[in-house]
Protein backbone atom coordinates (compact mmCIF):
# COMPACT_ATOMS: atom_id res chain seq x y z
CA UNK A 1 0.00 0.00 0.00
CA UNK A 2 1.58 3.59 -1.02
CA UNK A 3 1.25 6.12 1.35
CA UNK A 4 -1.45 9.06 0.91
CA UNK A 5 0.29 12.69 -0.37
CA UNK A 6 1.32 14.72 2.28
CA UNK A 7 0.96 18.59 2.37
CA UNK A 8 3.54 19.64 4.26
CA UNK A 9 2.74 23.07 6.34
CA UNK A 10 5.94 25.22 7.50
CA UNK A 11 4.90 26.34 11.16
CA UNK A 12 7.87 28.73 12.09
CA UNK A 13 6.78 30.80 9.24
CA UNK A 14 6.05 34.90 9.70
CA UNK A 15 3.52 35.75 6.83
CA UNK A 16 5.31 38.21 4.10
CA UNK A 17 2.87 40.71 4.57
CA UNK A 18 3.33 40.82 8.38
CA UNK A 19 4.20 43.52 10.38
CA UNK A 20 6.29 41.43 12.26
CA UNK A 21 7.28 38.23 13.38
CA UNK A 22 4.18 36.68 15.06
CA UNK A 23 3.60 34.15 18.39
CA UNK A 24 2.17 32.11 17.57
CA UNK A 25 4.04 31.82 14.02
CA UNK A 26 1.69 32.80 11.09
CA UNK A 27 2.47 29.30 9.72
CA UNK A 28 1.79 27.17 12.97
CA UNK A 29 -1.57 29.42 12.41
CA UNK A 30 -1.85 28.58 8.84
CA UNK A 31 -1.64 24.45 9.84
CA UNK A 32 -4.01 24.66 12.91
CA UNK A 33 -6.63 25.90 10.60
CA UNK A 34 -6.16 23.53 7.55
CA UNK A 35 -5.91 20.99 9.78
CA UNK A 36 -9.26 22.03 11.53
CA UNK A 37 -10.86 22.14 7.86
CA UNK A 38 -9.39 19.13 7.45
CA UNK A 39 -10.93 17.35 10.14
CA UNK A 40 -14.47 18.07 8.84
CA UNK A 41 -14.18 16.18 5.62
CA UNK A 42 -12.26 13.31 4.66
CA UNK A 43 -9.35 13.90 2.83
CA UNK A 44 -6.86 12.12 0.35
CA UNK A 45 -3.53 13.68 1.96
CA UNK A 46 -1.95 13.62 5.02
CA UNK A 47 -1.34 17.14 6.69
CA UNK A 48 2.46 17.60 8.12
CA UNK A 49 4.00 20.05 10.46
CA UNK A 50 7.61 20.87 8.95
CA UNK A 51 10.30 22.86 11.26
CA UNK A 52 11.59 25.35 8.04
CA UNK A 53 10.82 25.23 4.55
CA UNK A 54 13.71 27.53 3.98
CA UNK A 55 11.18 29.85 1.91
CA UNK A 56 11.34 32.80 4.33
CA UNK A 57 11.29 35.76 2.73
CA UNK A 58 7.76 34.21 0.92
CA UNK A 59 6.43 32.70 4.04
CA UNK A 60 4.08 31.15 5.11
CA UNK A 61 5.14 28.26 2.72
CA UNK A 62 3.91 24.60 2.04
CA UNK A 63 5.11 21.94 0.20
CA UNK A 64 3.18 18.80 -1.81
CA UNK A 65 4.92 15.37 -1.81
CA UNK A 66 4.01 12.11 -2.83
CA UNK A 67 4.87 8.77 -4.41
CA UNK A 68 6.05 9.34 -8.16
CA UNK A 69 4.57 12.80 -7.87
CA UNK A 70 6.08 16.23 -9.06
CA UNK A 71 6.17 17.92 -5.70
CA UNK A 72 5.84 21.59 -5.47
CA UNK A 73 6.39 24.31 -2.70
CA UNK A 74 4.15 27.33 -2.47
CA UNK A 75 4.95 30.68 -0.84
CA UNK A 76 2.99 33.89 0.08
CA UNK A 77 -0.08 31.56 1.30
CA UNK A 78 -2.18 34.09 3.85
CA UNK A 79 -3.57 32.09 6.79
CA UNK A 80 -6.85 34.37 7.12
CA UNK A 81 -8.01 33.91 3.16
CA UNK A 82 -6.56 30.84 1.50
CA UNK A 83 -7.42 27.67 3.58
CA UNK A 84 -10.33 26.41 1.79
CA UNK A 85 -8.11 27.01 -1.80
CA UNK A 86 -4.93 25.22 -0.55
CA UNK A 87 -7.66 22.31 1.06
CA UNK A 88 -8.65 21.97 -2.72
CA UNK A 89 -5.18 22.69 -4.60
CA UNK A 90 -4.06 19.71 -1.92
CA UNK A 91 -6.97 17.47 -2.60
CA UNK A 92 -6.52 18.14 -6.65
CA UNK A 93 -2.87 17.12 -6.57
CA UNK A 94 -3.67 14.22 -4.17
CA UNK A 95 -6.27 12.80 -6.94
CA UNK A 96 -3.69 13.59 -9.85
CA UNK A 97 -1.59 10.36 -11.27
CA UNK A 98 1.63 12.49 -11.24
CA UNK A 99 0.96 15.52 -8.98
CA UNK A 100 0.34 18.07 -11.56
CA UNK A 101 -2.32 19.81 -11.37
CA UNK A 102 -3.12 22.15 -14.59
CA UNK A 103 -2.67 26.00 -13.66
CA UNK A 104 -6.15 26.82 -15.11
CA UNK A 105 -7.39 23.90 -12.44
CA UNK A 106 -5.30 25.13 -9.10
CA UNK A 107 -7.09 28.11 -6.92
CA UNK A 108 -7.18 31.54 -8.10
CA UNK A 109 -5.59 32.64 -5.33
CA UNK A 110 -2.26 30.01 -5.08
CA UNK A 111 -2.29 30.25 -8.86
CA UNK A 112 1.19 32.51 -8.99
CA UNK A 113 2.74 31.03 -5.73
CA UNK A 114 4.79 28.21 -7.10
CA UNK A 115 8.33 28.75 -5.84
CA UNK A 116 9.33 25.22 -6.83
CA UNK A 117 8.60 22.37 -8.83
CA UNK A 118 10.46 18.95 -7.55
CA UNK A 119 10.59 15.93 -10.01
CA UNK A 120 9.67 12.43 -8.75
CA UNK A 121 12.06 10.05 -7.40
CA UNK A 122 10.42 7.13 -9.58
């Protein structure tokens, strides 16, 4: 049995629009509320705290993984407006054979975040 996709959430992330740096972190913010959101449907992913993305200067940052899947990290995602759209971006690349999901397809709102794009070990 493979394991499910994992989006990865960085939780010692400051948002890029902040003020300032935040306590709690704007990214340990960011994961308490997609995993709340999470918890009220059943998903296709499993959700991961990470210590650093090493995106900080386009925090707060996530990252896609999976079995013979692109992965991808994503910058600049605002805890207070994007949690439903990175829910769905995650579940579309969870249901995709090969973890791309077609720009036209992702969320308005993550569409232009895309710091990286990883190729598959397999």
């Amino acid at each position: 049995m493979t394991a499910k996709p994992r989006l990865n959430i960085c939780v010692t992330c400051t948002f890029s629009a902040a003020d300032g740096q935040s306590d709690p972190r704007d990214g340990k913010v960011l994961f308490e509320r997609v995993k709340t959101a999470c918890a009220e449907r059943d998903v296709p992913f499993d959700l991961h705290p990470a210590e650093c993305l090493t995106n900080c200067k386009s925090g707060c940052s996530v990252a896609f993984s999976g079995a013979a899947k692109w992965g991808y990290v994503y910058g600049n995602v605002d805890p207070d407006t994007m949690i439903e759209d990175l829910c769905d971006l995650a579940i579309r690349y969870s249901e995709s054979d090969n973890g791309i999901v077609a720009w036209r397809e992702r969320p308005d709102s993550l569409r232009r975040n895309v710091i990286a794009r990883i190729p598959p070990l397999d």
